[in-house]
Each structure stands twice: as C-alpha cells, then as structure tokens.
N, C-alpha and C. Protein backbone atom coordinates (compact mmCIF):
# COMPACT_ATOMS: atom_id res chain seq x y z
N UNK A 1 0.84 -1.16 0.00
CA UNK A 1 0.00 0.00 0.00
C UNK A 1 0.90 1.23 0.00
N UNK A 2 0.59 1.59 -0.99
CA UNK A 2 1.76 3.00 -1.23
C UNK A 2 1.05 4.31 -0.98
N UNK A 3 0.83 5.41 -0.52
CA UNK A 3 0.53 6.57 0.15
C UNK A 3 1.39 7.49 -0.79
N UNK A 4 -0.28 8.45 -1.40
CA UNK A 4 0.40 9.46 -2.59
C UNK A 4 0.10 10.87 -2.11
N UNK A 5 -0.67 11.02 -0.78
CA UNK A 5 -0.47 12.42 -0.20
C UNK A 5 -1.49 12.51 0.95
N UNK A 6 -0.83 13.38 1.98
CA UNK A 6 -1.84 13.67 3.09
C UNK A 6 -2.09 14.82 3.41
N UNK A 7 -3.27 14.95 4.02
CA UNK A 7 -3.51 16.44 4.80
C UNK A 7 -4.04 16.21 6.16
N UNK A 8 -3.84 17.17 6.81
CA UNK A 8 -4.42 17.29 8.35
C UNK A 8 -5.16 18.45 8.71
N UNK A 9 -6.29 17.92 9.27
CA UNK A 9 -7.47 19.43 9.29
C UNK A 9 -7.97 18.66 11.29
N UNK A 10 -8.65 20.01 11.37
CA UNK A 10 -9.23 20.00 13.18
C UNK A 10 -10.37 19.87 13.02
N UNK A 11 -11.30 19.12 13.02
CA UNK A 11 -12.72 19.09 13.06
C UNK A 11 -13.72 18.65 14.25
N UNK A 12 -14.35 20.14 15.10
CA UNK A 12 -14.72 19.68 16.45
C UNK A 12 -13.21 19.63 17.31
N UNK A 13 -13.34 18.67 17.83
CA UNK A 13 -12.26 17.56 19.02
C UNK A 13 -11.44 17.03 18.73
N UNK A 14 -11.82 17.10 17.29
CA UNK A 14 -10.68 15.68 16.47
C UNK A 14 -9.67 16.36 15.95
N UNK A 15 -8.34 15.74 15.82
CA UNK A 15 -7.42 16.09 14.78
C UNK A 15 -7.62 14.96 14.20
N UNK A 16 -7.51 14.94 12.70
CA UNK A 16 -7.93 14.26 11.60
C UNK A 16 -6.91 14.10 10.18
N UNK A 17 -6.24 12.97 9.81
CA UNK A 17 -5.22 12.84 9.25
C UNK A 17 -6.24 12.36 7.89
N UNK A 18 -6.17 12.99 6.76
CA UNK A 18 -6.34 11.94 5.56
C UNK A 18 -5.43 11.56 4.99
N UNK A 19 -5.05 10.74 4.51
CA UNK A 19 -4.13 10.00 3.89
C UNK A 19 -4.87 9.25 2.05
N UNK A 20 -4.38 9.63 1.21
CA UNK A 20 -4.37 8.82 -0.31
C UNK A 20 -3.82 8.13 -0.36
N UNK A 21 -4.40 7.10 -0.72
CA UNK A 21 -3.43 5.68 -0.87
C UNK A 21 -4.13 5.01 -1.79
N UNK A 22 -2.70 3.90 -2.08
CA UNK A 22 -3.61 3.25 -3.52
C UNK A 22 -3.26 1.57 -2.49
N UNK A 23 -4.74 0.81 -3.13
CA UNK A 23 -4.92 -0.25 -2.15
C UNK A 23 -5.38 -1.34 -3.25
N UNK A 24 -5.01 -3.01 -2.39
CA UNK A 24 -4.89 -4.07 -3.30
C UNK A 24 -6.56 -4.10 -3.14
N UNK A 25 -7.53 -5.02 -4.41
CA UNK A 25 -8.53 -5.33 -4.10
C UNK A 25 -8.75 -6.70 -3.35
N UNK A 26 -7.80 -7.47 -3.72
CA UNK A 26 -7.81 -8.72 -3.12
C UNK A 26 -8.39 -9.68 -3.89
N UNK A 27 -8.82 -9.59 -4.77
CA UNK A 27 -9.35 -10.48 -5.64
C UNK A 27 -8.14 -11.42 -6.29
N UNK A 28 -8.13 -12.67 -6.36
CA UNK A 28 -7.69 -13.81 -7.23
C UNK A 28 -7.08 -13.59 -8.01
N UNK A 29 -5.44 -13.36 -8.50
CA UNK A 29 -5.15 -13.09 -9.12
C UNK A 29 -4.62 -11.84 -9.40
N UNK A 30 -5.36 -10.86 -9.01
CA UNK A 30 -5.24 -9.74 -9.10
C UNK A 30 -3.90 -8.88 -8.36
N UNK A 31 -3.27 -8.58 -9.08
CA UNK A 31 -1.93 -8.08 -8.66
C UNK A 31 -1.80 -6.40 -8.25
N UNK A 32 -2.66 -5.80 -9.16
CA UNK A 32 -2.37 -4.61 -9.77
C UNK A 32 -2.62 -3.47 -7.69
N UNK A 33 -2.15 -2.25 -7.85
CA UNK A 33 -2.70 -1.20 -6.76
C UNK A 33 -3.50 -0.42 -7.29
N UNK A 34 -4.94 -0.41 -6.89
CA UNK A 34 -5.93 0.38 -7.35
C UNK A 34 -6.64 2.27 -6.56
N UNK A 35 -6.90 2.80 -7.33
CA UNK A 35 -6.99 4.10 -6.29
C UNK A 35 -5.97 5.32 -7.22
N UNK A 36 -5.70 6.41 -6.61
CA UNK A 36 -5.90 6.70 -5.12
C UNK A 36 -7.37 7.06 -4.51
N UNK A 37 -7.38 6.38 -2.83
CA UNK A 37 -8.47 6.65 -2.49
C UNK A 37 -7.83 7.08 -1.15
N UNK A 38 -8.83 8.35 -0.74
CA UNK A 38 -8.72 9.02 0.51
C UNK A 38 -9.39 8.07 1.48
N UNK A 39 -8.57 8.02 2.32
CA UNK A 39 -9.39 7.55 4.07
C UNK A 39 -8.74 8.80 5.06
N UNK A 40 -9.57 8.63 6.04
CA UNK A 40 -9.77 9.47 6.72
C UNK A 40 -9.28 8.71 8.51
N UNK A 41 -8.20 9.39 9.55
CA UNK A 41 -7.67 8.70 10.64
C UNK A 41 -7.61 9.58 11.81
N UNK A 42 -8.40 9.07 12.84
CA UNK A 42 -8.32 9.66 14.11
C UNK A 42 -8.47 9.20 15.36
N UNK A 43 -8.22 9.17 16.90
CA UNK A 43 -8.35 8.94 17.69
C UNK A 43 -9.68 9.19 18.34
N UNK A 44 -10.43 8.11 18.90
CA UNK A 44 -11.60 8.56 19.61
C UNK A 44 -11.59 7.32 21.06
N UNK A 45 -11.93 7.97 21.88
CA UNK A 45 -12.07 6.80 22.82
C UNK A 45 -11.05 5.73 23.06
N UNK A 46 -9.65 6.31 22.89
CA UNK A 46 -8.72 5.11 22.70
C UNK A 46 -8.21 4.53 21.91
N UNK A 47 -8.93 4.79 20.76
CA UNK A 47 -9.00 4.08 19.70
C UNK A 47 -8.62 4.53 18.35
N UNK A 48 -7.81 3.99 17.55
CA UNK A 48 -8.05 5.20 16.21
C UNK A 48 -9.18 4.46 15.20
N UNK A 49 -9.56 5.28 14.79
CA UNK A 49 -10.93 5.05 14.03
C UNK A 49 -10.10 5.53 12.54
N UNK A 50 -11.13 4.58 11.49
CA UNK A 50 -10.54 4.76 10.21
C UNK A 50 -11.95 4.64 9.54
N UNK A 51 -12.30 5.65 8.60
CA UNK A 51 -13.13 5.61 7.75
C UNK A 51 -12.66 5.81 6.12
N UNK A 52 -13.28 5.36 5.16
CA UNK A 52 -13.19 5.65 3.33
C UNK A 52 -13.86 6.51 3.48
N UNK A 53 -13.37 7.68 2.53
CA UNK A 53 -13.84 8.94 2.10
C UNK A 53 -13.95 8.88 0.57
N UNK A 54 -13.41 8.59 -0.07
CA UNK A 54 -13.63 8.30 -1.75
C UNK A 54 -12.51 8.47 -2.56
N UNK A 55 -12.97 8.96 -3.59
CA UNK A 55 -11.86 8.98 -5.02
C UNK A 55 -11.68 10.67 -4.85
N UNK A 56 -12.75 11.21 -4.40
CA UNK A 56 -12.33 12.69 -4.56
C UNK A 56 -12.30 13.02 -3.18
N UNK A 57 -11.64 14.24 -2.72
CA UNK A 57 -11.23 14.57 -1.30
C UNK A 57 -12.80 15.13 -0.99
N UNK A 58 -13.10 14.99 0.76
CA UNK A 58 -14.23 15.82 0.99
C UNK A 58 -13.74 15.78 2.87
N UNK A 59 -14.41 16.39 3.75
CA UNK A 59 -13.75 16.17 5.01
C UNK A 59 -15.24 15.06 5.52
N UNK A 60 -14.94 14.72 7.30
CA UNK A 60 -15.41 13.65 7.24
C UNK A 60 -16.72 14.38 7.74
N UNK A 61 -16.66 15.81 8.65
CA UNK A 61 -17.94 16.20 8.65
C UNK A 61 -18.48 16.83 7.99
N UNK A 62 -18.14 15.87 6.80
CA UNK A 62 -19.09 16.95 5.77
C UNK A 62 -20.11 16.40 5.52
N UNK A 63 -19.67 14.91 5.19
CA UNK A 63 -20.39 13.25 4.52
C UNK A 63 -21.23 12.17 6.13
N UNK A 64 -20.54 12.09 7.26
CA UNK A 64 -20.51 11.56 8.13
C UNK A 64 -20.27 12.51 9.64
N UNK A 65 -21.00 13.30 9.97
CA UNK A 65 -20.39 14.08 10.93
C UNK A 65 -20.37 12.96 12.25
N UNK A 66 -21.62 12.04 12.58
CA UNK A 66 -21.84 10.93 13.06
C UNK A 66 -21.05 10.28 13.73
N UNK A 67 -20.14 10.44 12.61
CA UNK A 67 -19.17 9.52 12.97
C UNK A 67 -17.57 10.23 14.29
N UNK A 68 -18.03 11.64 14.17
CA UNK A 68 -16.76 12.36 15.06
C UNK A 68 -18.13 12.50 16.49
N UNK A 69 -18.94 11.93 16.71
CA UNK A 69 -19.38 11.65 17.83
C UNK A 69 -18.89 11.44 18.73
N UNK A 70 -18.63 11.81 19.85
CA UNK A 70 -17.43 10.87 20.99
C UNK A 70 -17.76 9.52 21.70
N UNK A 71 -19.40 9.34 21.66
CA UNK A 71 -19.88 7.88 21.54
C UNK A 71 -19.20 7.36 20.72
N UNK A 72 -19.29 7.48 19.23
CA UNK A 72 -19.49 6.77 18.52
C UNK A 72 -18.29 5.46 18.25
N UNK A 73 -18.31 4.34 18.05
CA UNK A 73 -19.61 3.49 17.94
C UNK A 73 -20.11 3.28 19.23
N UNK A 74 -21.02 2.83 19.07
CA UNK A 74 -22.06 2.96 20.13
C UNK A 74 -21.92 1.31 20.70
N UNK A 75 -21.92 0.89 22.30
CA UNK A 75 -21.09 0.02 22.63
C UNK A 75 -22.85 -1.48 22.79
C-alpha cells in the first residue's frame, strides 16, 4: 500500500489525518494497486478510528459528521 499524499485538518475535538493511498482489491489473481483513495484517521475513545472517504477529497464532517461523535460506535 503506497501513500500518494496527506492532509491534516481539526474538526470539532478531532485532529484528523487523511491520507491517499492506492490499495490491493484482493481479488484472485489480481496483482495490480488500485486508487488513489482518501481515508480518513483519528483517535476517539482510545481508539483510532478509520473511515473511506472516496476517489475525490471531501472532510469527514461533511459526509458523516456521526461519525466524530465521541460515543461513537455505540457500545
């Protein structure tokens, strides 16, 4: 998994790393690295949480604010 660029933005509570990367599909055979696709990386509760954001950049509360919940996931 090779990583073709990142940014870091503050959203709420969170500091929030995206990272582009190009990723295997896993399919049979299949050799090739597909992408780049943005994911999105942060700490919540201990934990770092990782979400897909897509082929084109967007932040995560834009699509999912939900998800920078400090519940969230919900136990």
């Amino acid at each position: 998994m090779k990583s073709a660029a990142v940014k870091h933005s503050r959203e709420g509570d969170h500091a929030i790393t995206y990272e582009l990367r190009f990723t295997r599909c896993g399919k049979k055979g299949c050799d090739r690295e597909h992408g780049p696709y943005w994911y999105a990386y942060w700490t919540a509760g201990g934990r770092v949480r990782t979400v897909y954001v897509g082929k084109k950049f967007r932040t995560v509360a834009s699509f999912k604010p939900e998800l920078l919940e400090k519940e969230w996931p919900p136990c």
